[in-house]
C-alpha atoms as a PDB file:
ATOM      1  CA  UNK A   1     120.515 119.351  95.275  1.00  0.00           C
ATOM      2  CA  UNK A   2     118.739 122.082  97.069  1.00  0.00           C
ATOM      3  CA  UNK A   3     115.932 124.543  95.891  1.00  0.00           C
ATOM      4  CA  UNK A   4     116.270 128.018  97.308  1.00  0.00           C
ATOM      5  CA  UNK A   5     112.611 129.260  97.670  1.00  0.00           C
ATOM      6  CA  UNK A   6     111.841 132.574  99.649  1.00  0.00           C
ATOM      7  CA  UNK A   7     112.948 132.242 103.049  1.00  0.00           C
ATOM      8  CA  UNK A   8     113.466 128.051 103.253  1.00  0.00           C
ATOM      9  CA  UNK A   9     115.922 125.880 101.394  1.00  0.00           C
ATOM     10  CA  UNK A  10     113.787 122.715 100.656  1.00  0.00           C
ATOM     11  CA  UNK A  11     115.474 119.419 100.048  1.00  0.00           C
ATOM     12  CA  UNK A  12     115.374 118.242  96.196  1.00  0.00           C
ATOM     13  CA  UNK A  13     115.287 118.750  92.772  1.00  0.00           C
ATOM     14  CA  UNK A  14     115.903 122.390  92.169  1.00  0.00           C
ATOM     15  CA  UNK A  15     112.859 124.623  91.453  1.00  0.00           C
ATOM     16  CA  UNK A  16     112.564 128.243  90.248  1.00  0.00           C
ATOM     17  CA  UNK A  17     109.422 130.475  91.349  1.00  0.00           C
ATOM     18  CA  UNK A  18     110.284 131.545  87.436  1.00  0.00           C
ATOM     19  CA  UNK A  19     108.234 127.837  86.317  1.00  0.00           C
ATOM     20  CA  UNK A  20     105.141 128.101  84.908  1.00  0.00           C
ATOM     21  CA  UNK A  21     104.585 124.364  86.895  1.00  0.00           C
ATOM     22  CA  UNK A  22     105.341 126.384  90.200  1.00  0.00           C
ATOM     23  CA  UNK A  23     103.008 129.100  89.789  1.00  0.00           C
ATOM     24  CA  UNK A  24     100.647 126.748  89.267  1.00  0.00           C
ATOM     25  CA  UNK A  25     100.796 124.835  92.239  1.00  0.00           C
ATOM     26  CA  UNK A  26     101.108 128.506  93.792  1.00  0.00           C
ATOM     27  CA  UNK A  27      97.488 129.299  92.209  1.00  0.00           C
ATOM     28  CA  UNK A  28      96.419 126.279  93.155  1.00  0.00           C
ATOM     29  CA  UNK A  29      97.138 126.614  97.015  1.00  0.00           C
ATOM     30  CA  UNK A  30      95.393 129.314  96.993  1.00  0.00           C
ATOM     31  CA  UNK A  31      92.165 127.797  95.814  1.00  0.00           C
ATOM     32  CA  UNK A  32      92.871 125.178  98.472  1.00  0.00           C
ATOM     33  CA  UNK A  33      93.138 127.844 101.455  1.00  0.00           C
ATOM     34  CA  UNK A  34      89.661 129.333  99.488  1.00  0.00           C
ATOM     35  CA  UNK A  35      88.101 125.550 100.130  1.00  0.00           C
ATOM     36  CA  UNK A  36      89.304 125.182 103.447  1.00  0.00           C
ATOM     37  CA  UNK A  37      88.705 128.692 104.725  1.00  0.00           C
ATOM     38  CA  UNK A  38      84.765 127.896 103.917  1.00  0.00           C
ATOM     39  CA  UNK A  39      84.883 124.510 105.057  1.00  0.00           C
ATOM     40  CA  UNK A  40      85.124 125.597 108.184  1.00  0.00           C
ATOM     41  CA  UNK A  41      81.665 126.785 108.668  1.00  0.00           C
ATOM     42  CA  UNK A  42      80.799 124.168 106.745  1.00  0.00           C
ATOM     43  CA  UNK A  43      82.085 121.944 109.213  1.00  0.00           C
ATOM     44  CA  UNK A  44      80.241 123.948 112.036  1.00  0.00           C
ATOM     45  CA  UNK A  45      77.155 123.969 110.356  1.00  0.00           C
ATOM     46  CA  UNK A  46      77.108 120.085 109.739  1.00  0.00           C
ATOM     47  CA  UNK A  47      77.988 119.157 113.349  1.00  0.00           C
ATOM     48  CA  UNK A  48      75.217 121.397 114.584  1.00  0.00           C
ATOM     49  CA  UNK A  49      72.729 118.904 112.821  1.00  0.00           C
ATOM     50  CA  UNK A  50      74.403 115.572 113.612  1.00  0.00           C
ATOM     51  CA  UNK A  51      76.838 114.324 116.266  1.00  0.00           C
ATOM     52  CA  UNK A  52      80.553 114.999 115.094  1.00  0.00           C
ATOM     53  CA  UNK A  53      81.682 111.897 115.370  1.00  0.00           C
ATOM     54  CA  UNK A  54      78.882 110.904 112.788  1.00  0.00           C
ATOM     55  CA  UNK A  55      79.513 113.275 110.236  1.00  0.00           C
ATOM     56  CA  UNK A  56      83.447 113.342 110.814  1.00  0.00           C
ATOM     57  CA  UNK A  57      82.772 109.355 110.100  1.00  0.00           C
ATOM     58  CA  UNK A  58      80.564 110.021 107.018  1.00  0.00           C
ATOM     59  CA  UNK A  59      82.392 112.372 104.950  1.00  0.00           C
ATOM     60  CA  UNK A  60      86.142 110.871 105.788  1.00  0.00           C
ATOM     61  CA  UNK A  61      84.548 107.446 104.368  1.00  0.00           C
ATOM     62  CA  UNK A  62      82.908 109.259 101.249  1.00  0.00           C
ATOM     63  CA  UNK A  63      86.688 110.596 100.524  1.00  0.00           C
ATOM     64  CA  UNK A  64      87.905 107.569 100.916  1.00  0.00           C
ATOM     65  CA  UNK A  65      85.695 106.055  98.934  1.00  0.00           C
ATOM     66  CA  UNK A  66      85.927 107.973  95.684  1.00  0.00           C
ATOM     67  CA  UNK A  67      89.944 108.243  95.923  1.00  0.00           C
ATOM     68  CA  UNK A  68      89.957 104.595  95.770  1.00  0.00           C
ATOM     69  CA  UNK A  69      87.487 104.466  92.608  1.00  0.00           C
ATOM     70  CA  UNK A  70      89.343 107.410  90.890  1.00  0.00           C
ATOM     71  CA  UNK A  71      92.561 105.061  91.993  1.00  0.00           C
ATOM     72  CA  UNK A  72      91.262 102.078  90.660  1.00  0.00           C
ATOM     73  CA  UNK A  73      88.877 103.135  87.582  1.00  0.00           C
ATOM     74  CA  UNK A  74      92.278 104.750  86.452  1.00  0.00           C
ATOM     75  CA  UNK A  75      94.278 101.708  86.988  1.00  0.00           C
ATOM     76  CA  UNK A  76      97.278 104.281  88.370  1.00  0.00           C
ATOM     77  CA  UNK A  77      99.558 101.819  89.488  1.00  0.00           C
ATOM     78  CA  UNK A  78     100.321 101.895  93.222  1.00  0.00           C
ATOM     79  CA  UNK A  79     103.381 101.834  94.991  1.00  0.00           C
ATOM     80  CA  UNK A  80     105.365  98.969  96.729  1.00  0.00           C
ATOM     81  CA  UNK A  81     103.924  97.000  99.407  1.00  0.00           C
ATOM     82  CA  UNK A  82     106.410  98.577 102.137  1.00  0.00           C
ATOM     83  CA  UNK A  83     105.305 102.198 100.767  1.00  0.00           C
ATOM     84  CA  UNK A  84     101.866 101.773 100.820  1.00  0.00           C
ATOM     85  CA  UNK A  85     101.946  99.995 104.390  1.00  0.00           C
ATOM     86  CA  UNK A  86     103.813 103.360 105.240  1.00  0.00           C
ATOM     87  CA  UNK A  87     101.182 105.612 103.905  1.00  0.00           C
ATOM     88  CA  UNK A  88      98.202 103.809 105.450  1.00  0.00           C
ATOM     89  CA  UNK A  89     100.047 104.442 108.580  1.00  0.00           C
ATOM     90  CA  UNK A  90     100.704 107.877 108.202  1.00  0.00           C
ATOM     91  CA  UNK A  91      97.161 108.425 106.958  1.00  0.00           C
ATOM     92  CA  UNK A  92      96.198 106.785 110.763  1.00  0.00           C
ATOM     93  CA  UNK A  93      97.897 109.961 112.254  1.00  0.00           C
ATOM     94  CA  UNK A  94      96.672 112.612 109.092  1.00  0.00           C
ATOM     95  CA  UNK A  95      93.512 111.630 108.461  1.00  0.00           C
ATOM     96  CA  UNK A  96      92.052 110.167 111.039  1.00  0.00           C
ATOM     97  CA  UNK A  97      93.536 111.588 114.612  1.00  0.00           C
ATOM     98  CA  UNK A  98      93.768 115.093 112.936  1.00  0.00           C
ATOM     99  CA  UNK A  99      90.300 114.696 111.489  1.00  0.00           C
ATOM    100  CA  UNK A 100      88.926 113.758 114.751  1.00  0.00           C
ATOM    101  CA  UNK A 101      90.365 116.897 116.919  1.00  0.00           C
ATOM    102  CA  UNK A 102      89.465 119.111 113.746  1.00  0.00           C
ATOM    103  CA  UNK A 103      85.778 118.215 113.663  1.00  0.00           C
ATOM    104  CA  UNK A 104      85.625 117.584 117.897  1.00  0.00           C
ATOM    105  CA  UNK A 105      87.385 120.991 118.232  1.00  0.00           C
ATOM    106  CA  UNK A 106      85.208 122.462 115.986  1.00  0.00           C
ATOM    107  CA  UNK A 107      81.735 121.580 117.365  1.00  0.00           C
ATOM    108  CA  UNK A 108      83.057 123.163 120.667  1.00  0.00           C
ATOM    109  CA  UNK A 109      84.476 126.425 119.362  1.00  0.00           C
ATOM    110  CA  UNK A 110      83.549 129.079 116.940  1.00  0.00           C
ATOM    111  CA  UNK A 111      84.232 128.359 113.349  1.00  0.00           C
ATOM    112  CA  UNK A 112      86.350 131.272 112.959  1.00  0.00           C
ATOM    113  CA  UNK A 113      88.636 131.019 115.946  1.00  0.00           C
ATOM    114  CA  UNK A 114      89.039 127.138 115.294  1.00  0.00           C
ATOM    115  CA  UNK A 115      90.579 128.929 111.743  1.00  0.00           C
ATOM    116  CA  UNK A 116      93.316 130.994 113.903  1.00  0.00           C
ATOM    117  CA  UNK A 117      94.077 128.513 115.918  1.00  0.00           C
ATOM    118  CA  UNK A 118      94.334 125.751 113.408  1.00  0.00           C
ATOM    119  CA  UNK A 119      97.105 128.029 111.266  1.00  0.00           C
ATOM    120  CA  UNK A 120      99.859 127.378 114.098  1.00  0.00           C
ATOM    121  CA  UNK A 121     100.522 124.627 111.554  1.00  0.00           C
ATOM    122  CA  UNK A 122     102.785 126.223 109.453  1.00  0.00           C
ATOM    123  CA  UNK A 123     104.992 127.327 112.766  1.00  0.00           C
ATOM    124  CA  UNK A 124     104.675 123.797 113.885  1.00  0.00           C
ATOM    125  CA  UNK A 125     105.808 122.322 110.129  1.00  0.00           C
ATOM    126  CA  UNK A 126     108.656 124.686 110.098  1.00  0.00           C
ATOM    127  CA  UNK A 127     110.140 123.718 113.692  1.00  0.00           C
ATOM    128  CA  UNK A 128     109.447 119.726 112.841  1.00  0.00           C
ATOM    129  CA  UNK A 129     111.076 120.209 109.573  1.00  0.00           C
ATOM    130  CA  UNK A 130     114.360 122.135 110.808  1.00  0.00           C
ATOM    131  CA  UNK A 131     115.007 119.232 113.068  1.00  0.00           C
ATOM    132  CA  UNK A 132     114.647 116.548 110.519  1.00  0.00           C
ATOM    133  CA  UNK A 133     116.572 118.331 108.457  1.00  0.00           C
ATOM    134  CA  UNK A 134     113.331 118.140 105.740  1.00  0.00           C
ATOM    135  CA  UNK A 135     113.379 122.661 105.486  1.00  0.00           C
ATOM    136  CA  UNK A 136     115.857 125.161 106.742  1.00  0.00           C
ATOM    137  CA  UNK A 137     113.993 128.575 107.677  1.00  0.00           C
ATOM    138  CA  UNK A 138     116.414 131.579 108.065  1.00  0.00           C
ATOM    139  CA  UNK A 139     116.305 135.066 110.287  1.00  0.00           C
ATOM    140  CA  UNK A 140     113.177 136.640 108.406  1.00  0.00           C
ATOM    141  CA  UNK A 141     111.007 133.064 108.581  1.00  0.00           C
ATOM    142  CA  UNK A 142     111.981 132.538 112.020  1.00  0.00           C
ATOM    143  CA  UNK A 143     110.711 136.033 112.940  1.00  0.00           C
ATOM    144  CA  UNK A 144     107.375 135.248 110.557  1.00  0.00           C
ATOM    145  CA  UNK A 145     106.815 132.363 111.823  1.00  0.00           C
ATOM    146  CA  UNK A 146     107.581 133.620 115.770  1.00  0.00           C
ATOM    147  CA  UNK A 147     104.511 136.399 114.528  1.00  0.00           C
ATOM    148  CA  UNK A 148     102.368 133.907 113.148  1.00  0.00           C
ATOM    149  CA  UNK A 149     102.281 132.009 116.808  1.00  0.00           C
ATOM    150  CA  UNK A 150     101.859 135.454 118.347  1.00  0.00           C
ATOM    151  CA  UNK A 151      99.041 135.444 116.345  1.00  0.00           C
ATOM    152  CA  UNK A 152      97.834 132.100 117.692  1.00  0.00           C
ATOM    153  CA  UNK A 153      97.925 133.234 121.572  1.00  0.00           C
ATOM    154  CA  UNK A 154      95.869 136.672 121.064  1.00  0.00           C
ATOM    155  CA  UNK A 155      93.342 134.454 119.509  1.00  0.00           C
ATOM    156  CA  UNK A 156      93.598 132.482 122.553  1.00  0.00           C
ATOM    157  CA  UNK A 157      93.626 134.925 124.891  1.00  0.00           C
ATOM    158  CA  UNK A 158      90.656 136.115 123.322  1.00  0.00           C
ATOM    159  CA  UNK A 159      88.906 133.144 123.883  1.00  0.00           C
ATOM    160  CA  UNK A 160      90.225 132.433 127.732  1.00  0.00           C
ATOM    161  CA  UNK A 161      88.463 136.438 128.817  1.00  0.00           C
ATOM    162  CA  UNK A 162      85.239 134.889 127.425  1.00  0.00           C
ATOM    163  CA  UNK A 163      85.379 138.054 124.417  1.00  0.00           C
ATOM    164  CA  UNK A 164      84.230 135.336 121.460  1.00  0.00           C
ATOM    165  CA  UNK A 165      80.725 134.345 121.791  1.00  0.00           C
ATOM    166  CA  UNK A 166      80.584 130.426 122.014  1.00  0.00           C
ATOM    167  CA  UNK A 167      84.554 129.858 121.986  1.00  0.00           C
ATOM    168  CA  UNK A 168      85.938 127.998 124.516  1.00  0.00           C
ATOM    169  CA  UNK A 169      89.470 126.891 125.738  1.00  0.00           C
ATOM    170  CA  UNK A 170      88.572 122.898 125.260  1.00  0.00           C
ATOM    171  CA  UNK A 171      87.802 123.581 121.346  1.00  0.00           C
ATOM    172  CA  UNK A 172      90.803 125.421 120.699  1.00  0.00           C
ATOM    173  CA  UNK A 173      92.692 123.288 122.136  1.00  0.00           C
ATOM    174  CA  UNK A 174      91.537 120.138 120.606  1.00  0.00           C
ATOM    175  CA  UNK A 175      91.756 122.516 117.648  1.00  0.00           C
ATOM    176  CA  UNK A 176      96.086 123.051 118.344  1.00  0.00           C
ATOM    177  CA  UNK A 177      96.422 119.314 119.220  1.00  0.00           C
ATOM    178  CA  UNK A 178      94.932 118.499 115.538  1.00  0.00           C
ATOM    179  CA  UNK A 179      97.588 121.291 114.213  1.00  0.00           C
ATOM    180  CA  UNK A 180     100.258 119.577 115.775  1.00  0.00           C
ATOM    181  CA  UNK A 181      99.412 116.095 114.367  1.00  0.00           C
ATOM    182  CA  UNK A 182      98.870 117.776 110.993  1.00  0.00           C
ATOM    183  CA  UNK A 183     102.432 119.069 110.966  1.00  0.00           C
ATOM    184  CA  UNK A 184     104.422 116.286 112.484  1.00  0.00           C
ATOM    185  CA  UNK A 185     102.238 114.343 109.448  1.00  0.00           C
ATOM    186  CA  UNK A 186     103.178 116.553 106.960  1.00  0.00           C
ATOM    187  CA  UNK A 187     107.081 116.300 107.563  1.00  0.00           C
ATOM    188  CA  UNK A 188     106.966 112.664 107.867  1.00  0.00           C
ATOM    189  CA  UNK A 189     105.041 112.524 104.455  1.00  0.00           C
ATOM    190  CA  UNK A 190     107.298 114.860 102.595  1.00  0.00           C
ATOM    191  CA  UNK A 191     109.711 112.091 101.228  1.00  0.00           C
ATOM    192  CA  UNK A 192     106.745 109.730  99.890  1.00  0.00           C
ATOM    193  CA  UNK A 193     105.214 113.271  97.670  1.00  0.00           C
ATOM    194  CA  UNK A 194     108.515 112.649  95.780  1.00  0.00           C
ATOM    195  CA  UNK A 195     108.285 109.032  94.385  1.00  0.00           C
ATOM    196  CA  UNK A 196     104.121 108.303  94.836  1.00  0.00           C
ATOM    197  CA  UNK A 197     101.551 110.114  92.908  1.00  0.00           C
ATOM    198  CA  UNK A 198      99.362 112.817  94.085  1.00  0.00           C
ATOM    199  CA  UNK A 199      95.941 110.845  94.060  1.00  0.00           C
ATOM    200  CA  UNK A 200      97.710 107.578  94.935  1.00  0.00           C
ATOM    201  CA  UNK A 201      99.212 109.188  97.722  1.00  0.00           C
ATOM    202  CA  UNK A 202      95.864 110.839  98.564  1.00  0.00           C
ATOM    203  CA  UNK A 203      94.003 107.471  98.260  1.00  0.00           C
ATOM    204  CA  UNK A 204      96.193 105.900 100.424  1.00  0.00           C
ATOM    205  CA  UNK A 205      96.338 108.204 103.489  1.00  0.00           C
ATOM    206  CA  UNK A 206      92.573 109.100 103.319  1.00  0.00           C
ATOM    207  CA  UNK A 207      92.210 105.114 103.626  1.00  0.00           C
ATOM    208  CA  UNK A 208      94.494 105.059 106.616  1.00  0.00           C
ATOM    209  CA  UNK A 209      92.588 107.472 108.591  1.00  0.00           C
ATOM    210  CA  UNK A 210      89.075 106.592 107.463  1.00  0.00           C
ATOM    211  CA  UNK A 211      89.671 102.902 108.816  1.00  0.00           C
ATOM    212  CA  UNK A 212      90.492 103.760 112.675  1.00  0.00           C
ATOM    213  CA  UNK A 213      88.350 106.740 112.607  1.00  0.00           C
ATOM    214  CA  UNK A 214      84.656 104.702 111.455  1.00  0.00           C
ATOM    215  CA  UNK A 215      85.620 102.545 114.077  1.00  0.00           C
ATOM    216  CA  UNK A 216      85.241 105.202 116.550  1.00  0.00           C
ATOM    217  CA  UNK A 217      82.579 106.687 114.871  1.00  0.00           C
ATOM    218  CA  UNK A 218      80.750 103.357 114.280  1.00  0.00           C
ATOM    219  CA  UNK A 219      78.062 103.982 117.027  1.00  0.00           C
ATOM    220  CA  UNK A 220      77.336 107.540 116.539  1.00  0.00           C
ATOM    221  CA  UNK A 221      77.094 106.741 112.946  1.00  0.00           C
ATOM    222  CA  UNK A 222      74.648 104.042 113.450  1.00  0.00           C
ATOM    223  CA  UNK A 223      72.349 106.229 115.902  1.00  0.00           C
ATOM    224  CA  UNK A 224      72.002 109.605 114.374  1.00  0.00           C
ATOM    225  CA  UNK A 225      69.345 111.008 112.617  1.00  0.00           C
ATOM    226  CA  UNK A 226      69.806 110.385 108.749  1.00  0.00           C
ATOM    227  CA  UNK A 227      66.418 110.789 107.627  1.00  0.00           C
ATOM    228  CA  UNK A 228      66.095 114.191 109.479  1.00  0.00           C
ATOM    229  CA  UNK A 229      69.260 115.659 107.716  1.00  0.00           C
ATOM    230  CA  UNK A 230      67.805 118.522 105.481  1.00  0.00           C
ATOM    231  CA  UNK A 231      69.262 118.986 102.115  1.00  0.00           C
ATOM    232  CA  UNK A 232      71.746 121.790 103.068  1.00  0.00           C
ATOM    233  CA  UNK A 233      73.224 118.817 105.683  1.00  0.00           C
ATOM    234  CA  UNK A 234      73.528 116.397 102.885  1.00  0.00           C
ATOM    235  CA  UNK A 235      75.309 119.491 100.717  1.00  0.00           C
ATOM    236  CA  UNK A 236      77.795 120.034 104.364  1.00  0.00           C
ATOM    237  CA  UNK A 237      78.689 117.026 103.837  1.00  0.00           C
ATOM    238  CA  UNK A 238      79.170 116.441 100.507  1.00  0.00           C
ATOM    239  CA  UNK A 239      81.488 119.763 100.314  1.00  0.00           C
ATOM    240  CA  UNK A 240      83.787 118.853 103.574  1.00  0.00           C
ATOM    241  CA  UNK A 241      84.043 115.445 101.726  1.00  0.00           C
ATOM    242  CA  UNK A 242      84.730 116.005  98.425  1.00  0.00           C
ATOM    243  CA  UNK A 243      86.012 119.599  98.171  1.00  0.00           C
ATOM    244  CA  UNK A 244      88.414 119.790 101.719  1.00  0.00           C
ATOM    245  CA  UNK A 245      89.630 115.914 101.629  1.00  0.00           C
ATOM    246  CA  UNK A 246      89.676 115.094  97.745  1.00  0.00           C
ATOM    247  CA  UNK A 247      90.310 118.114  96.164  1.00  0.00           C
ATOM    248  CA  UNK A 248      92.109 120.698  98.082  1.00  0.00           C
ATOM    249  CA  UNK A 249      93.836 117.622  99.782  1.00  0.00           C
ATOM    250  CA  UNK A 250      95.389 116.830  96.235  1.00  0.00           C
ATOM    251  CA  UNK A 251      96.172 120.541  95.778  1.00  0.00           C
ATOM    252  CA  UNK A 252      98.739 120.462  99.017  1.00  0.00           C
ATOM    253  CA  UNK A 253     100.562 116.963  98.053  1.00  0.00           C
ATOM    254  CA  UNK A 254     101.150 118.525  94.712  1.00  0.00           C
ATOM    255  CA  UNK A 255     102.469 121.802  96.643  1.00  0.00           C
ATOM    256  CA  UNK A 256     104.825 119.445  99.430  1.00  0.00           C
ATOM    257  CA  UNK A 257     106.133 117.849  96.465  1.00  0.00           C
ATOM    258  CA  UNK A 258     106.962 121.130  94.404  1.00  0.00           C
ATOM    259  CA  UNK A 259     108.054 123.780  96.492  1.00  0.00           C
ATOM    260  CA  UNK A 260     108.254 121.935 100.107  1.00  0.00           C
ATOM    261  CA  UNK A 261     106.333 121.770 103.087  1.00  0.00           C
ATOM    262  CA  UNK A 262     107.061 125.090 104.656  1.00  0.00           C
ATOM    263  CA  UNK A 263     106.058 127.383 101.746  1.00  0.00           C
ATOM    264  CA  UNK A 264     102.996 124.987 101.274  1.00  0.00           C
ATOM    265  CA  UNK A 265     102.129 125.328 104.866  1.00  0.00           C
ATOM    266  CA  UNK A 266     102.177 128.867 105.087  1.00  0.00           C
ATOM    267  CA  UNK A 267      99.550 129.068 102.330  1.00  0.00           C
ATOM    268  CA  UNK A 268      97.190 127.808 105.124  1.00  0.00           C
ATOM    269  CA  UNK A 269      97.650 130.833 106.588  1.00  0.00           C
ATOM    270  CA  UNK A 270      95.418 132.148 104.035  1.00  0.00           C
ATOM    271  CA  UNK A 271      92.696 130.205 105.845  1.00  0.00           C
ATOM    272  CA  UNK A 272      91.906 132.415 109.032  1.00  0.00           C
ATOM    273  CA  UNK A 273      91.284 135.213 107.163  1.00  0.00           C
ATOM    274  CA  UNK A 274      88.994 133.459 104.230  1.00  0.00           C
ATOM    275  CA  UNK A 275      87.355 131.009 107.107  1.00  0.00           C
ATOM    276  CA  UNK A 276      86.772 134.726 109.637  1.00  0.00           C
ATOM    277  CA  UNK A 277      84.820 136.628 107.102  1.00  0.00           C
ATOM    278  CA  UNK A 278      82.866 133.258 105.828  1.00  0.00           C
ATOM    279  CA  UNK A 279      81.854 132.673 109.302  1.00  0.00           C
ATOM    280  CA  UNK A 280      81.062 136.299 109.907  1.00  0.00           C
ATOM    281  CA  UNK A 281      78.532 135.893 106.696  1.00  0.00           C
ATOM    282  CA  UNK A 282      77.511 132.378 107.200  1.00  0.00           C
ATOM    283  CA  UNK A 283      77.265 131.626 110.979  1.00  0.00           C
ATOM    284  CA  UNK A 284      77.150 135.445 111.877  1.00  0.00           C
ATOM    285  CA  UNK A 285      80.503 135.319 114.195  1.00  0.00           C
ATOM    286  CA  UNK A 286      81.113 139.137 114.748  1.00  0.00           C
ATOM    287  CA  UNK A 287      85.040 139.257 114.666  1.00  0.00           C
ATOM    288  CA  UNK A 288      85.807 140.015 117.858  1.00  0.00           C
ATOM    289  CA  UNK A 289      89.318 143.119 118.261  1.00  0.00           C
ATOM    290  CA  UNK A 290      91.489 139.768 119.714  1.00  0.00           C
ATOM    291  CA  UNK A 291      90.789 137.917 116.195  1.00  0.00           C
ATOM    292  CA  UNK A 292      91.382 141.235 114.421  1.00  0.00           C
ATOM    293  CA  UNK A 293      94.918 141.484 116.059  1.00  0.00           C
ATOM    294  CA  UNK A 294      95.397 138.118 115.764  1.00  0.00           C
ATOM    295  CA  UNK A 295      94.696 137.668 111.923  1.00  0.00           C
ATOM    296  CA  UNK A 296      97.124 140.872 111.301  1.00  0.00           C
ATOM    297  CA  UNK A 297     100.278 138.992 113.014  1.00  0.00           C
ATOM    298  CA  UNK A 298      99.533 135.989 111.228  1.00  0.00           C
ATOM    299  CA  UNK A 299      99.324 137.401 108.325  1.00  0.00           C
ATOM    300  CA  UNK A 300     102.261 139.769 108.630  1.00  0.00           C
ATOM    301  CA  UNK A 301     104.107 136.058 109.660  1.00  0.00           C
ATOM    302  CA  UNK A 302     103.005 134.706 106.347  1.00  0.00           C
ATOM    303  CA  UNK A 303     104.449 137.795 104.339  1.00  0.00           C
ATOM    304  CA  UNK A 304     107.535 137.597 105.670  1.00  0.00           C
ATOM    305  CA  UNK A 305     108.110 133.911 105.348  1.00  0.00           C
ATOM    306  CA  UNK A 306     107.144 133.978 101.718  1.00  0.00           C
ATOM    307  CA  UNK A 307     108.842 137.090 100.671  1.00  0.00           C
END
């Protein structure tokens, strides 16, 4: 059976926006977009006090680490051998090569146009998910999600007339090439939310992608600073550890599994917006008329997708 939700026809049991279980997995993606949007100059903040690659390392590993115990201390039972061997996989490609052009892209760019750029995701999921057959998006998602890339390439353009401060072309694009690996994850992982538990599931991938990437991040981790990290570094990365990759993480496998990856994904559109004005408070990042623009297209892209 298929679920007819807003503008996509997702694949599965049926659902009804009418659920009280759906509108809470709606709530809940929007405290996830709330957690990412400010982990964004969280992340910016952190990598300004170590090398990336360090605290990418660190805080991927501390995820890791407590999904497992949570796994374990709860004795949730895991899934086949095959399965998880699939997941750990995946998790290579979600968690650890998204993870690493998140946090390099990052470092290079300002928080808040790393934010625009990273919401191409949803456009991305949709396209990957059509062709797969995983989400159908009709005439009004096709236009929102045609916007929401507009969107994208203002904030771009932006960037390439030298209009954002400390921006630059290399961090947004490392930026779109983690948005792309995101959403090519995301539609691969879509059948495994269905038959694998939301922390399982969680555990699993974060494993997957902590693995290759503390190999990488192996020297950088050995040869920064620790001892010079002040306490707000130690809080940077506790938050983009715990509250972006354990918590909100959980909130958008429960949301894949419930109402499909498209309508999930668009709730990251909520990010730019969230992640522009934190960084304007936080990191003082004046929004520059480019993001402004920008922000309004995307957002008009995720309106008319979800209406």
């Amino acid at each position: 059976m298929s679920s007819i939700v807003g503008d996509t026809v997702t694949p599965g049991p049926a659902t009804s926006t009418a659920r009280p279980g759906v509108w809470l997995t709606e709530l809940s993606l929007v405290l996830m977009a709330l957690i990412w949007g400010v982990n964004f100059s969280v992340v910016k903040f952190g990598t300004s006090l170590v090398d990336p690659l360090a605290y990418n390392g660190l805080r991927v590993a501390l995820a890791a680490t407590l999904l497992v115990a949570i796994v374990a201390i709860g004795r949730m039972p895991l899934p086949s051998a095959r399965t998880s061997a699939a997941l750990l996989g995946l998790g290579v490609l979600g968690n650890g090569v998204y993870q690493f052009f998140f946090v390099e892209g990052i470092a290079l760019t300002r928080a808040s146009d790393a934010a625009l750029v990273i919401s191409a995701s949803p456009a991305f999921i949709a396209i990957i998910g059509r062709v797969r057959g995983v989400d159908r998006v009709n005439r009004k998602g096709v236009i929102g999600i045609a916007l929401s890339v507009a969107g994208i390439g203002l904030v771009v353009y932006g960037t390439s007339q030298g209009d954002a401060g400390h921006a630059s072309l290399l961090g947004d694009a490392l930026v779109l090439c983690g948005s792309l690996s995101w959403a090519i994850y995301t539609v691969l992982l879509k059948p495994y939310t269905e038959r694998v538990g939301g922390m399982q599931l969680s555990a699993l991938t974060m494993l997957g992608g902590a693995v290759p990437l503390l190999v990488i991040a192996w020297p950088a981790l050995t040869h920064a600073n620790w001892g010079a990290m002040p306490p707000l570094g130690w809080t940077a990365v506790a938050y983009s550890g715990v509250f972006a990759l354990v918590i909100a993480y959980y909130f958008w496998y429960r949301g894949v599994r419930t109402i499909g990856p498209t309508r999930t994904a668009m709730y990251s559109n909520l990010q730019p917006l969230i992640a522009v004005l934190v960084a304007w408070v936080m990191l003082h990042e004046t929004p520059t008329p480019w993001q402004a623009v920008g922000a309004l297209c995307i957002m008009g892209g995720l309106l008319l997708t979800r209406s």
